[in-house]
Protein backbone atom coordinates (compact mmCIF):
# COMPACT_ATOMS: atom_id res chain seq x y z
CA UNK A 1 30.89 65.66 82.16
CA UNK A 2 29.32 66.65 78.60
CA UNK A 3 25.85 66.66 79.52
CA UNK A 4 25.17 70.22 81.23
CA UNK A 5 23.11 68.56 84.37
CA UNK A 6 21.29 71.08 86.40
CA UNK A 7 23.24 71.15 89.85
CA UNK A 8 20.46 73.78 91.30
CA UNK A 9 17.55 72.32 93.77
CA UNK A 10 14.83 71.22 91.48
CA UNK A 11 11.48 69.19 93.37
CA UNK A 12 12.39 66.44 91.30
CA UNK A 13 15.63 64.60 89.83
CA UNK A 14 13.53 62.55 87.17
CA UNK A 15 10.06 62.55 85.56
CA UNK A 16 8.69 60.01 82.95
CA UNK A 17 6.51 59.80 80.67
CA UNK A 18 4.90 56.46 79.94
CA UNK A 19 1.89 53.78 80.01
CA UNK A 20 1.86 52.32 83.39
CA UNK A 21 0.68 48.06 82.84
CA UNK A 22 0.46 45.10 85.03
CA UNK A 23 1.89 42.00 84.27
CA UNK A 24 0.58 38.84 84.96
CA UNK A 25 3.16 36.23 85.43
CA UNK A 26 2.76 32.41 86.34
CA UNK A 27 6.42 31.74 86.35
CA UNK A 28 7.91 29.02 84.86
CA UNK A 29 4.55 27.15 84.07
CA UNK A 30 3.21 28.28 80.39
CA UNK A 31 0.12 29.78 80.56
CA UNK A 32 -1.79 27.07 78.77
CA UNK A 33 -0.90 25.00 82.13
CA UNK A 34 -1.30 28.13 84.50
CA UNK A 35 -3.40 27.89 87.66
CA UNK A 36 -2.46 31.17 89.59
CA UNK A 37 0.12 33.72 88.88
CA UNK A 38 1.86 36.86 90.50
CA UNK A 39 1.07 40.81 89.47
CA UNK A 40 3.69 43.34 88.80
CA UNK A 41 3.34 46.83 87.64
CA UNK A 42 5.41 47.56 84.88
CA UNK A 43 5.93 50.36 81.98
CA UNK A 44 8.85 51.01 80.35
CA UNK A 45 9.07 54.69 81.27
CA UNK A 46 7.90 53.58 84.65
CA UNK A 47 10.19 51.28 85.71
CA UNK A 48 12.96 53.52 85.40
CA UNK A 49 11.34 56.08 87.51
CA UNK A 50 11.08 53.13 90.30
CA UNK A 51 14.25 51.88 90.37
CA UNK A 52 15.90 55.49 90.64
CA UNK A 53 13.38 55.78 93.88
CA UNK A 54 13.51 52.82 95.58
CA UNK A 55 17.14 51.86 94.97
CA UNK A 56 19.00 54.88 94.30
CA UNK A 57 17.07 57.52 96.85
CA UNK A 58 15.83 59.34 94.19
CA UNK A 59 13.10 62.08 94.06
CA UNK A 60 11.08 61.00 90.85
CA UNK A 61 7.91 60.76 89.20
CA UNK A 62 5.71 59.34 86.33
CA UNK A 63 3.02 61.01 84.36
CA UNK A 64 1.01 58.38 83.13
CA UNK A 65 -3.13 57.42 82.16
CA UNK A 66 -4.73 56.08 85.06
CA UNK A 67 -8.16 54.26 85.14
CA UNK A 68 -10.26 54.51 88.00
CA UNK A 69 -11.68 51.27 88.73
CA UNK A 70 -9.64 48.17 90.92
CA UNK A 71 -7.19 47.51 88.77
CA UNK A 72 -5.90 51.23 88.59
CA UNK A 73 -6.29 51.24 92.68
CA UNK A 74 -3.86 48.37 92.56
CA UNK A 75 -1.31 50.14 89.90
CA UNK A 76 -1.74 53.36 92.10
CA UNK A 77 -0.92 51.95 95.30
CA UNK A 78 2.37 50.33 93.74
CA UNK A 79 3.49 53.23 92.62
CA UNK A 80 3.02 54.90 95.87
CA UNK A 81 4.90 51.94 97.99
CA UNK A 82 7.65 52.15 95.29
CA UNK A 83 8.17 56.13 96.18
CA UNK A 84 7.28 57.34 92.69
CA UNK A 85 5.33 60.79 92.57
CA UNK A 86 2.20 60.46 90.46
CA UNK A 87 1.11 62.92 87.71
CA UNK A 88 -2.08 60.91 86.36
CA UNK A 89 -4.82 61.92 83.56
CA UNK A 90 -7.43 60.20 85.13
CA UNK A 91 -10.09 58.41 83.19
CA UNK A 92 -13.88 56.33 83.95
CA UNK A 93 -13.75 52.84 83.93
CA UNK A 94 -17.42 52.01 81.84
CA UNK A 95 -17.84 48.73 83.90
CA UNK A 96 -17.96 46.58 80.38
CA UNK A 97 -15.25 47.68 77.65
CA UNK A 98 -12.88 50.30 79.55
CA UNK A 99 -10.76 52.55 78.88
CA UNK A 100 -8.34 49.56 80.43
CA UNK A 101 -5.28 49.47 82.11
CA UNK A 102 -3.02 47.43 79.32
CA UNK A 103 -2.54 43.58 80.50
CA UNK A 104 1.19 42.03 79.75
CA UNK A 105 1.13 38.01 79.70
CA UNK A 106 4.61 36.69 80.39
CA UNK A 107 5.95 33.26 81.48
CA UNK A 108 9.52 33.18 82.41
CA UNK A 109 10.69 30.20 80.47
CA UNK A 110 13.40 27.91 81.36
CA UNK A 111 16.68 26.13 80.30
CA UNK A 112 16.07 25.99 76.28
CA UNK A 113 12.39 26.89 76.74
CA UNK A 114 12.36 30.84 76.16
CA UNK A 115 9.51 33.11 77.42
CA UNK A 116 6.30 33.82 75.83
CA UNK A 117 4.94 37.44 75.82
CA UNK A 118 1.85 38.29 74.89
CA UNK A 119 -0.53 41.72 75.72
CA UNK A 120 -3.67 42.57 75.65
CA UNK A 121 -3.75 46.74 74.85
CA UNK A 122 -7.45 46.88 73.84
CA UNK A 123 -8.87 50.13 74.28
CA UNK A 124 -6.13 51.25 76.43
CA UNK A 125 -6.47 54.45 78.21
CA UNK A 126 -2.32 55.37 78.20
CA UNK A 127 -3.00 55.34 73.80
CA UNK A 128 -6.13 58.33 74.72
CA UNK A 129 -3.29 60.69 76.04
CA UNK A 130 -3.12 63.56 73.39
CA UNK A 131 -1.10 66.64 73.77
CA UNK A 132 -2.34 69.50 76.57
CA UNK A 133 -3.95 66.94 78.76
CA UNK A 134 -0.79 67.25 81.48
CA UNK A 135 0.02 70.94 82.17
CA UNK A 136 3.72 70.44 81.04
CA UNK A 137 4.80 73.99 82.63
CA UNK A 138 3.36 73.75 85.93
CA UNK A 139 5.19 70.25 86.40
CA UNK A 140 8.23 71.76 84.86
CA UNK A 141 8.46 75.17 86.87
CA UNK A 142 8.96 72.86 89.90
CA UNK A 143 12.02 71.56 88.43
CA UNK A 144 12.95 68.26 87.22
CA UNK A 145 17.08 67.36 86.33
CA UNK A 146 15.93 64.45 83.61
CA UNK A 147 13.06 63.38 81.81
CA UNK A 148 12.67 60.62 79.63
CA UNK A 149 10.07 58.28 77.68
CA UNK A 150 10.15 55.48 75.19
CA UNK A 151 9.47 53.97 71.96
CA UNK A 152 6.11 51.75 73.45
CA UNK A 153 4.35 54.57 74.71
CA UNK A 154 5.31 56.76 71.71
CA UNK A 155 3.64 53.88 69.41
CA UNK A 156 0.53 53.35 71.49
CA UNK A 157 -1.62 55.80 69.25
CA UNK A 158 -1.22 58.59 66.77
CA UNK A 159 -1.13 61.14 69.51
CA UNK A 160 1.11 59.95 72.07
CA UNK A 161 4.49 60.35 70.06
CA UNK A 162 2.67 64.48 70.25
CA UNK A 163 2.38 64.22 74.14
CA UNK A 164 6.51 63.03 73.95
CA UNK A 165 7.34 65.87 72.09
CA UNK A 166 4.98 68.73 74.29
CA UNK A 167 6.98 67.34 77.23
CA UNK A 168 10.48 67.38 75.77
CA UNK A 169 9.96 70.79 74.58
CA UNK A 170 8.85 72.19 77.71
CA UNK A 171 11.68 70.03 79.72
CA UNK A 172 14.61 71.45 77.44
CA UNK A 173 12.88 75.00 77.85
CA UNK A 174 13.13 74.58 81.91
CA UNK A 175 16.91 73.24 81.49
CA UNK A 176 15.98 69.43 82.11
CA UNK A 177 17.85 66.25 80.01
CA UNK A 178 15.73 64.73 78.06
CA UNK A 179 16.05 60.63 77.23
CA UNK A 180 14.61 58.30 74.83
CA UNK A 181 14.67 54.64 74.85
CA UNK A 182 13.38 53.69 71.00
CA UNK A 183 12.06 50.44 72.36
CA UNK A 184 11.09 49.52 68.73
CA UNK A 185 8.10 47.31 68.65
CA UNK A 186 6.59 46.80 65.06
CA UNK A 187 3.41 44.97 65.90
CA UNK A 188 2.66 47.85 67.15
CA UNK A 189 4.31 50.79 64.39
CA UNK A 190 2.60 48.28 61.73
CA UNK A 191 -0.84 49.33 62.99
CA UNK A 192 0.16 52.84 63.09
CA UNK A 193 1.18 52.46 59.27
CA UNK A 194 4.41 50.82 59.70
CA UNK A 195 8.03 51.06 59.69
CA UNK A 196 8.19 54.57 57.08
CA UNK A 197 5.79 55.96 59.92
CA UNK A 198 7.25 54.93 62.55
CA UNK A 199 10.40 56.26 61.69
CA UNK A 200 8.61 59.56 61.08
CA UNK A 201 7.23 59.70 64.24
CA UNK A 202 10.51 59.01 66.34
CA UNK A 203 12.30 61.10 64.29
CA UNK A 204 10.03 63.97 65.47
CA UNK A 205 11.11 62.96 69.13
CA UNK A 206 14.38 62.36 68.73
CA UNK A 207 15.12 65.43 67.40
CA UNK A 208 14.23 67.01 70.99
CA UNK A 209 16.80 64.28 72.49
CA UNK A 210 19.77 64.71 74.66
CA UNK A 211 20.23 60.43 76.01
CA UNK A 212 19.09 57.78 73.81
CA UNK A 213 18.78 54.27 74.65
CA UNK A 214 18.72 51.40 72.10
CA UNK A 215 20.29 48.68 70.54
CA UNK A 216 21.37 47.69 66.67
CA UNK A 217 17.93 46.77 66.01
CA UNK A 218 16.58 50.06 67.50
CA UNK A 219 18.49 51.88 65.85
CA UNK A 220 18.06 50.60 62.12
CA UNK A 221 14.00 50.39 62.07
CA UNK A 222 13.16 53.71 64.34
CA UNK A 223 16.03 55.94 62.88
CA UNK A 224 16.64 54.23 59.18
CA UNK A 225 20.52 54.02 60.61
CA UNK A 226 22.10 51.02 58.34
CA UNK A 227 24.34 49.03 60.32
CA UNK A 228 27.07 47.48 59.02
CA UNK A 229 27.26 43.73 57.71
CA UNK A 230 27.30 41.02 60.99
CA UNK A 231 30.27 38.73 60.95
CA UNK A 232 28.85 35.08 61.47
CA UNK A 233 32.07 34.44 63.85
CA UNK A 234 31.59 38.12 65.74
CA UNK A 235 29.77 37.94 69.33
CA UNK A 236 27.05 39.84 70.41
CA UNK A 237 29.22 41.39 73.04
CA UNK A 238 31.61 42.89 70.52
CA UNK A 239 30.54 46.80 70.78
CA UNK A 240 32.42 47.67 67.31
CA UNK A 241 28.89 47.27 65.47
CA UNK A 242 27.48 49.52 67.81
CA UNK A 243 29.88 52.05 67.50
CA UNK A 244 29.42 52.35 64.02
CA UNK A 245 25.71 52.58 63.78
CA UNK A 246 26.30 55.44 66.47
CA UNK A 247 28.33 57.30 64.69
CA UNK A 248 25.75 57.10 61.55
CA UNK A 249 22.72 58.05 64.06
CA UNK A 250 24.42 61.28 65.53
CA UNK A 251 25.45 62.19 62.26
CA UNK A 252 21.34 62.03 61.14
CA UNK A 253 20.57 63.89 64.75
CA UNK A 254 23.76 65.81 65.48
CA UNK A 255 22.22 67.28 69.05
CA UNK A 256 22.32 63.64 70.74
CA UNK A 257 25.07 63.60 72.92
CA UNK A 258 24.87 60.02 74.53
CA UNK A 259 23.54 56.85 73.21
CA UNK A 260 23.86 53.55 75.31
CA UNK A 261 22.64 50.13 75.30
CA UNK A 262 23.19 46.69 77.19
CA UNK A 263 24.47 43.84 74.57
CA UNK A 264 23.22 40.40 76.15
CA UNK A 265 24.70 36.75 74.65
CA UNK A 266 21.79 34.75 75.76
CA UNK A 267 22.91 31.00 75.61
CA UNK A 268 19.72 29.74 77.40
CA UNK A 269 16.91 31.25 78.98
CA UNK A 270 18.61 31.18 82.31
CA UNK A 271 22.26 32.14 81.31
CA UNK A 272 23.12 34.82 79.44
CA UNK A 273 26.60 36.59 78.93
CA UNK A 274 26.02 40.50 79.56
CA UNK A 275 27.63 43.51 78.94
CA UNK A 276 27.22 47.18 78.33
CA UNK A 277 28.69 50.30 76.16
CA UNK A 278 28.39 54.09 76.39
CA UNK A 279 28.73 56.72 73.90
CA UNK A 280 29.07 60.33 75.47
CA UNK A 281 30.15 63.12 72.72
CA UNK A 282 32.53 61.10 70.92
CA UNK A 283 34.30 59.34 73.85
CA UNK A 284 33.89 55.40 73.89
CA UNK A 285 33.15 53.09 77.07
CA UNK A 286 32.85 49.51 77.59
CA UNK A 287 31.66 47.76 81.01
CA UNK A 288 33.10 44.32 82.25
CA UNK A 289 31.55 41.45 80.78
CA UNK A 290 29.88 38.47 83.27
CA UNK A 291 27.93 35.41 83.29
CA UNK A 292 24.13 36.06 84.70
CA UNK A 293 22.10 33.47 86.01
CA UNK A 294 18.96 35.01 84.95
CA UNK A 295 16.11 34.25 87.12
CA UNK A 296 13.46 37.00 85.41
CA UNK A 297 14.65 38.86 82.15
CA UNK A 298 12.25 41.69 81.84
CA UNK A 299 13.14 45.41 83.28
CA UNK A 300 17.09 44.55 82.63
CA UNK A 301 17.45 47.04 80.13
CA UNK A 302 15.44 49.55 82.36
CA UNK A 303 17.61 48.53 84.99
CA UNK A 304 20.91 49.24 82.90
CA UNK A 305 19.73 52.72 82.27
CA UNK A 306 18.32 53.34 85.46
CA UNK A 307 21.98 52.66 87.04
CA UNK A 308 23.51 54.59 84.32
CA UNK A 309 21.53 57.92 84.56
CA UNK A 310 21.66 57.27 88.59
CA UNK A 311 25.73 57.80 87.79
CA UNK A 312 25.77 60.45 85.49
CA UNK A 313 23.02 62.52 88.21
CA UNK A 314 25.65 61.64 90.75
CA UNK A 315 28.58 63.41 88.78
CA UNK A 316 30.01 59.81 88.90
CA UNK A 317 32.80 59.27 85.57
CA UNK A 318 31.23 57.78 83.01
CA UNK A 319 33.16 54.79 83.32
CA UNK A 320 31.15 54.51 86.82
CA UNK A 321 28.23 55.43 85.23
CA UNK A 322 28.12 52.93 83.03
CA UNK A 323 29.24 50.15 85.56
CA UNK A 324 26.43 51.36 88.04
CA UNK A 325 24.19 50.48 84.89
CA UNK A 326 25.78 47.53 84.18
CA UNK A 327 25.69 46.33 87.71
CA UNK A 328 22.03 47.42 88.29
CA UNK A 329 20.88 45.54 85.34
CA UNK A 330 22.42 42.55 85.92
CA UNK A 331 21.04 42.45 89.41
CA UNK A 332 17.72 43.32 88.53
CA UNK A 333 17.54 39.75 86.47
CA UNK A 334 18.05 37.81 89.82
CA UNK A 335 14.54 39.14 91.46
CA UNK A 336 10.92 38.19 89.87
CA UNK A 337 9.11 41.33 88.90
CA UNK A 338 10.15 44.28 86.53
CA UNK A 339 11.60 46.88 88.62
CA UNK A 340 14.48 46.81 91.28
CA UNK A 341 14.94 45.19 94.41
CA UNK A 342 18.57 46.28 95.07
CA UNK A 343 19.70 48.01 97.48
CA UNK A 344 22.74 50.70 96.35
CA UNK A 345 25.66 49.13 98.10
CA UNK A 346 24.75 46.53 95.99
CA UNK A 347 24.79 47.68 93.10
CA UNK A 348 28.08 49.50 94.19
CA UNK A 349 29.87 46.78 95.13
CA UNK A 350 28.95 44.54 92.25
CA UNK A 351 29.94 47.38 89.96
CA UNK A 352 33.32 47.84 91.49
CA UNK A 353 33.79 43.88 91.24
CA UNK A 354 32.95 42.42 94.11
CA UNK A 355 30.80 39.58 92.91
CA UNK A 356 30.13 37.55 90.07
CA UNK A 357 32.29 35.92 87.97
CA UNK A 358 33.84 39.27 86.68
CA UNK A 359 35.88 39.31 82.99
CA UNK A 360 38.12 42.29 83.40
């Protein structure tokens, strides 16, 4: 193992940092033709922090804006029920305009019909957070093994990408990994000041990284990493691209010492071809490649790197590391909602083969 993983007790094996959301999700039906839908809590950051609780046993916890009003009692009490420890800035619901929690619209698609996301982020309180309101060195003096956050949250304001890097400083100070999933999202950077600032910003995070999470696209617009010219006849499962553009990115930020990422050949809305690859100080992994019959696609990616850090916590290889991830994320597209419903032997025994229709 590379990364130098605290081994000594610490209250907590994972803290995030992150807007916490609810989604609102009518299933298959468009929302044009909607007539009731189901809630999940969601975030990024967050759903990481949940599926490392309720699937992997865990001890984690989010720091995150929380409104008081009803829909802030509902966020909280899903947290709770998922296991997660809070660590909320609260703010005062007006009764008219907010501060809100941040709505996500999605409809699942089907067959050749994709999904439709849409949000609704007005005066969100999670974009208020500003560096000193969490007291970084009390959390941190109780011990945490990992933290991470993400490229949303970091683009939610012009302060927020400051909270990322008061945290990261005071996790690395306290011994703690610290991850980053760029999660690049230019509606968002473009009202910010766009894709120059953006990379500005990030850069200013990921300078404090250890674990980065991202894909080719993630990598060219939130670290200005050129990738190398797509072959028309190359699949999306081929990892050699990926390679390369890591290779450029720890070059630009030499202290990185893992970058991962799913790759996903989506040939319908409901049958996708998914895979997985793992960079750790030089060394090169691929996972299996199978078929998924996906029955909700959003939180995969949080699953993958949920089952991956799970591993590498574990002092699993990091060929079993990235499997667990692999396996986790795959699973977590079978269940409606954002964060995991697996249970570990599971994910185990999907990740050692057991299931599936498995492409060694």
């Amino acid at each position: 193992m590379t990364l130098n993983i605290r081994t000594d007790a610490t209250e907590l094996d994972f803290l995030a940092l992150g807007a916490l959301v609810h989604r609102l999700d009518p299933g298959i039906l468009p929302f044009r033709r909607a007539r009731s839908f189901d809630i999940h809590v969601s975030g990024g950051e967050y759903n990481v922090a949940a599926n490392l609780a309720s699937c992997f046993g865990l001890n984690t916890g989010i720091a995150a804006a929380m409104v008081d009003n009803g829909i802030g009692e509902m966020i909280q009490a899903r947290v709770a029920e998922m296991g997660v420890r809070p660590f909320y800035k609260h703010y005062k619901h007006d009764g008219v305009r907010g501060p809100n929690m941040a709505t996500v619209y999605s409809d699942r698609g089907q067959g050749v019909r994709a999904p439709v996301v849409f949000y609704n982020r007005s005066n969100e309180a999670a974009a208020q957070l500003q560096p000193g309101d969490f007291d970084w060195k009390q959390i941190f003096d109780r011990g945490s093994r990992w933290f991470h956050s993400g490229g949303i949250f970091a683009a939610l304001s012009n302060t927020t990408s400051s909270v990322i890097v008061e945290a990261m400083q005071q996790a690395k100070a306290t011994g703690a990994i610290t991850s980053f999933d760029l999660n690049y999202r230019a509606k968002l950077w473009d009202a910010l000041g766009g894709l120059s600032k953006g990379q500005e910003m990030i850069g200013n995070i990921v300078q404090h990284v250890d674990a980065l999470f991202g894909n080719e696209e993630d990598l060219q617009k939130g670290l200005g990493v050129t990738g190398p010219e797509v072959e028309a006849e190359k699949s999306k499962l081929d990892p050699d691209m990926f390679f390369t553009m890591i290779e450029k990115a720890v070059k630009k930020f030499p202290n990185i010492k893992m970058v991962a990422t799913t790759l996903r050949e989506v040939h319908s809305t409901n049958r996708h071809s998914w895979a997985a690859v793992l960079w750790l100080e030089g060394e090169r992994f691929v996972s299996p490649t199978c078929e998924l019959d996906v029955l909700d696609r959003i939180g995969g990616g949080d699953g993958f790197a949920s089952g991956l850090i799970y591993g590498l916590l574990s002092n699993k290889s990091p060929e079993d590391a990235l499997r667990l991830g692999w396996a986790h994320g795959a699973l977590l597209t079978t269940f409606p909602g954002d964060v995991s419903m697996a249970k570990l032997a599971e994910v185990e025994a999907f990740a050692e083969g057991g299931s599936a229709r498995v492409q060694r």
